[in-house]
Protein backbone atom coordinates (compact mmCIF):
# COMPACT_ATOMS: atom_id res chain seq x y z
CA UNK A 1 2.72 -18.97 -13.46
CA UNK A 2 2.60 -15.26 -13.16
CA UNK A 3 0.10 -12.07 -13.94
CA UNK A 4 0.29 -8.35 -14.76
CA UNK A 5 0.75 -6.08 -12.17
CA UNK A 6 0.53 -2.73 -12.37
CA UNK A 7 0.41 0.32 -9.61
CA UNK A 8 -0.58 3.84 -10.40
CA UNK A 9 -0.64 7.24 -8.43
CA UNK A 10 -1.47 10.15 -10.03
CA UNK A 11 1.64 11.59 -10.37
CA UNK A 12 3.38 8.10 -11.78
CA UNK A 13 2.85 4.59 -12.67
CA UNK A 14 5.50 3.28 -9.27
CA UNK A 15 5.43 -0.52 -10.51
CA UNK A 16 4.87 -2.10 -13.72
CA UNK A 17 5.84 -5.78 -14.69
CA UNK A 18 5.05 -9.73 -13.89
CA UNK A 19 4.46 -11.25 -10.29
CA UNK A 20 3.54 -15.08 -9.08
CA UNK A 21 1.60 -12.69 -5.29
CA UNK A 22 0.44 -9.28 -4.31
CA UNK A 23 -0.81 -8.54 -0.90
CA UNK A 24 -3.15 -5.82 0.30
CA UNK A 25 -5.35 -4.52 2.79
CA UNK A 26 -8.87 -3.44 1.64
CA UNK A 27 -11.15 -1.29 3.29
CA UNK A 28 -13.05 -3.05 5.82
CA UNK A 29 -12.19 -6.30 4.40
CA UNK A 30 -8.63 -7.34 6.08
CA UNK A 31 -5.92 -8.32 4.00
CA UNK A 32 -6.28 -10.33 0.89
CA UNK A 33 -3.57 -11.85 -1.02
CA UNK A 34 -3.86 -12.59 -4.65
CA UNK A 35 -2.23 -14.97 -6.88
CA UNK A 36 -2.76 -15.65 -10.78
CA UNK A 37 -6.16 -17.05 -11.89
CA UNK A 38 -7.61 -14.80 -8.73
CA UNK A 39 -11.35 -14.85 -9.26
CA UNK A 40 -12.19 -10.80 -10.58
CA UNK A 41 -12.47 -8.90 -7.65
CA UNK A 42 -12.77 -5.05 -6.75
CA UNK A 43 -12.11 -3.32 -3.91
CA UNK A 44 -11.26 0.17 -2.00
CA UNK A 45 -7.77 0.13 -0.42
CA UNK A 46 -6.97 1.11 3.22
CA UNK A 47 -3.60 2.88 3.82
CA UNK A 48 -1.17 0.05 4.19
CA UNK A 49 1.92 -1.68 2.02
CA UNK A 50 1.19 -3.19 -0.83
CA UNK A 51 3.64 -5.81 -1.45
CA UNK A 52 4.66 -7.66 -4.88
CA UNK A 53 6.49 -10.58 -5.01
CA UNK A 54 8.24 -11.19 -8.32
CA UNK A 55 8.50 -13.61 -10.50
CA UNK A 56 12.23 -13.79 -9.66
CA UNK A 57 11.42 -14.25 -6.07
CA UNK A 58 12.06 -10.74 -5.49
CA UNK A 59 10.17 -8.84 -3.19
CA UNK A 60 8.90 -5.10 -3.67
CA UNK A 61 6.93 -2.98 -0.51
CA UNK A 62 5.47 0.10 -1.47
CA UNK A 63 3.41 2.63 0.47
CA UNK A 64 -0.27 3.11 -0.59
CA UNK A 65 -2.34 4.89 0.97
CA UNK A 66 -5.81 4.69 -0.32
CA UNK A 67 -7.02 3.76 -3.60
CA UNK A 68 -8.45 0.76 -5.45
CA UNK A 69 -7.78 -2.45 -6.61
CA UNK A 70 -8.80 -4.24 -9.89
CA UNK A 71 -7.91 -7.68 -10.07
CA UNK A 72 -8.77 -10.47 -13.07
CA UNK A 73 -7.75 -13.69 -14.03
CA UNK A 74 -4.55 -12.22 -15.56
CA UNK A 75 -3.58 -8.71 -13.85
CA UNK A 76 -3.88 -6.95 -10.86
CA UNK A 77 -4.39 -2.66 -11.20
CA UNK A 78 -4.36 -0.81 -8.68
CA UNK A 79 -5.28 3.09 -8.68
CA UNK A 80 -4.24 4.77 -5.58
CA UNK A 81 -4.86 7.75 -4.38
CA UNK A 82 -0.92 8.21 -2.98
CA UNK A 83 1.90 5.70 -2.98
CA UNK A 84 5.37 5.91 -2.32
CA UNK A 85 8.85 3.73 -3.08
CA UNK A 86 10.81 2.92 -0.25
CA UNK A 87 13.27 5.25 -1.47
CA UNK A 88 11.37 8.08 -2.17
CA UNK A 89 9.94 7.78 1.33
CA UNK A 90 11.75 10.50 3.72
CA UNK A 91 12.04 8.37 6.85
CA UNK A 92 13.16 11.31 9.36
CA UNK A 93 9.69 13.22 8.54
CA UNK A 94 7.53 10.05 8.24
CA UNK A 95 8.84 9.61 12.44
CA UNK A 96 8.23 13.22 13.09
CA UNK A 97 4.75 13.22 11.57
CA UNK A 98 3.83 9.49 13.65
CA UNK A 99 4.97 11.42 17.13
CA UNK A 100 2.85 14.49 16.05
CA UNK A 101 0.13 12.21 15.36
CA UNK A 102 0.59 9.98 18.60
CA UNK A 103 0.84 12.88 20.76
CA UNK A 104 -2.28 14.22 18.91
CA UNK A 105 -3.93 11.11 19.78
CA UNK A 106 -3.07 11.04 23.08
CA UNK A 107 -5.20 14.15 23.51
CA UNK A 108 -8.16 13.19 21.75
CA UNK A 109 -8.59 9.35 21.28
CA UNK A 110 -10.85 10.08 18.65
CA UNK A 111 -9.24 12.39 16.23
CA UNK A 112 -9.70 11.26 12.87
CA UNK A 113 -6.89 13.36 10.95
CA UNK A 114 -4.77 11.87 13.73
CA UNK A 115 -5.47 8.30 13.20
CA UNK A 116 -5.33 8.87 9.24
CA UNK A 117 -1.31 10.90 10.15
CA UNK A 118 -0.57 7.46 12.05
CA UNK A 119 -1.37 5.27 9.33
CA UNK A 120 0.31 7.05 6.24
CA UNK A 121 3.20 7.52 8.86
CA UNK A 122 3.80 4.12 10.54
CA UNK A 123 2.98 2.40 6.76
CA UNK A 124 6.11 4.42 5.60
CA UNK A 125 8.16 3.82 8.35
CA UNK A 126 7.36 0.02 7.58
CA UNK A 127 7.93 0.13 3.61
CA UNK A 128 11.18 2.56 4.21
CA UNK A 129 12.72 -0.21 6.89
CA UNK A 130 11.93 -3.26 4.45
């Protein structure tokens, strides 16, 4: 048994096709996993991998950072605000942007655009490795 799945950025639509699982981390909510005949949910997306597991078994990570998902009995959207391919993802300036933003950090514990850098940068680093 499988549903539509179907990622969008604004700039292209990164993932398109049938999956039996897709995994994500919502804002405030944790991660939630979905599988076909999910009760309809909605919610805002944290930055974090989103990861699709196909109907072949095969297994797709992709960077997203932000957005929303849309889930139904029989497909999963979801909108976000930036997402990224492992190999679209340039891996030497996703490790130079996590030291700028741990060295940031380790300045001023509570610098937001620093915590936001670390995210988008270790959740590349992460889909780029897979």
């Amino acid at each position: 048994m499988s549903f539509a799945v179907q990622l969008v950025s604004p700039e292209k639509v990164l993932y398109e096709g049938d999956a039996k699982y897709v995994s994500a981390r919502t804002l405030g909510g944790g991660d939630i996993g979905f599988e076909p005949g999910h009760a309809p949910f909605l919610a805002a997306l944290q930055t974090w991998p989103v990861r699709v597991l196909g109907t072949d078994g095969s297994e797709l990570k992709i960077a997203c950072h932000g957005g929303f998902v849309q889930v139904d009995a029989a497909k999963i959207v979801i909108l976000s605000d930036v997402a990224e391919l492992a190999a679209d993802i340039d891996v030497v300036r996703a490790q130079v942007a996590k030291t700028a933003a741990e060295s940031a950090l380790s300045a001023n514990a509570d610098d937001r655009d620093a915590k936001a850098a670390l995210a988008r940068a270790t959740t590349r680093l992460e889909v780029a490795s897979a």
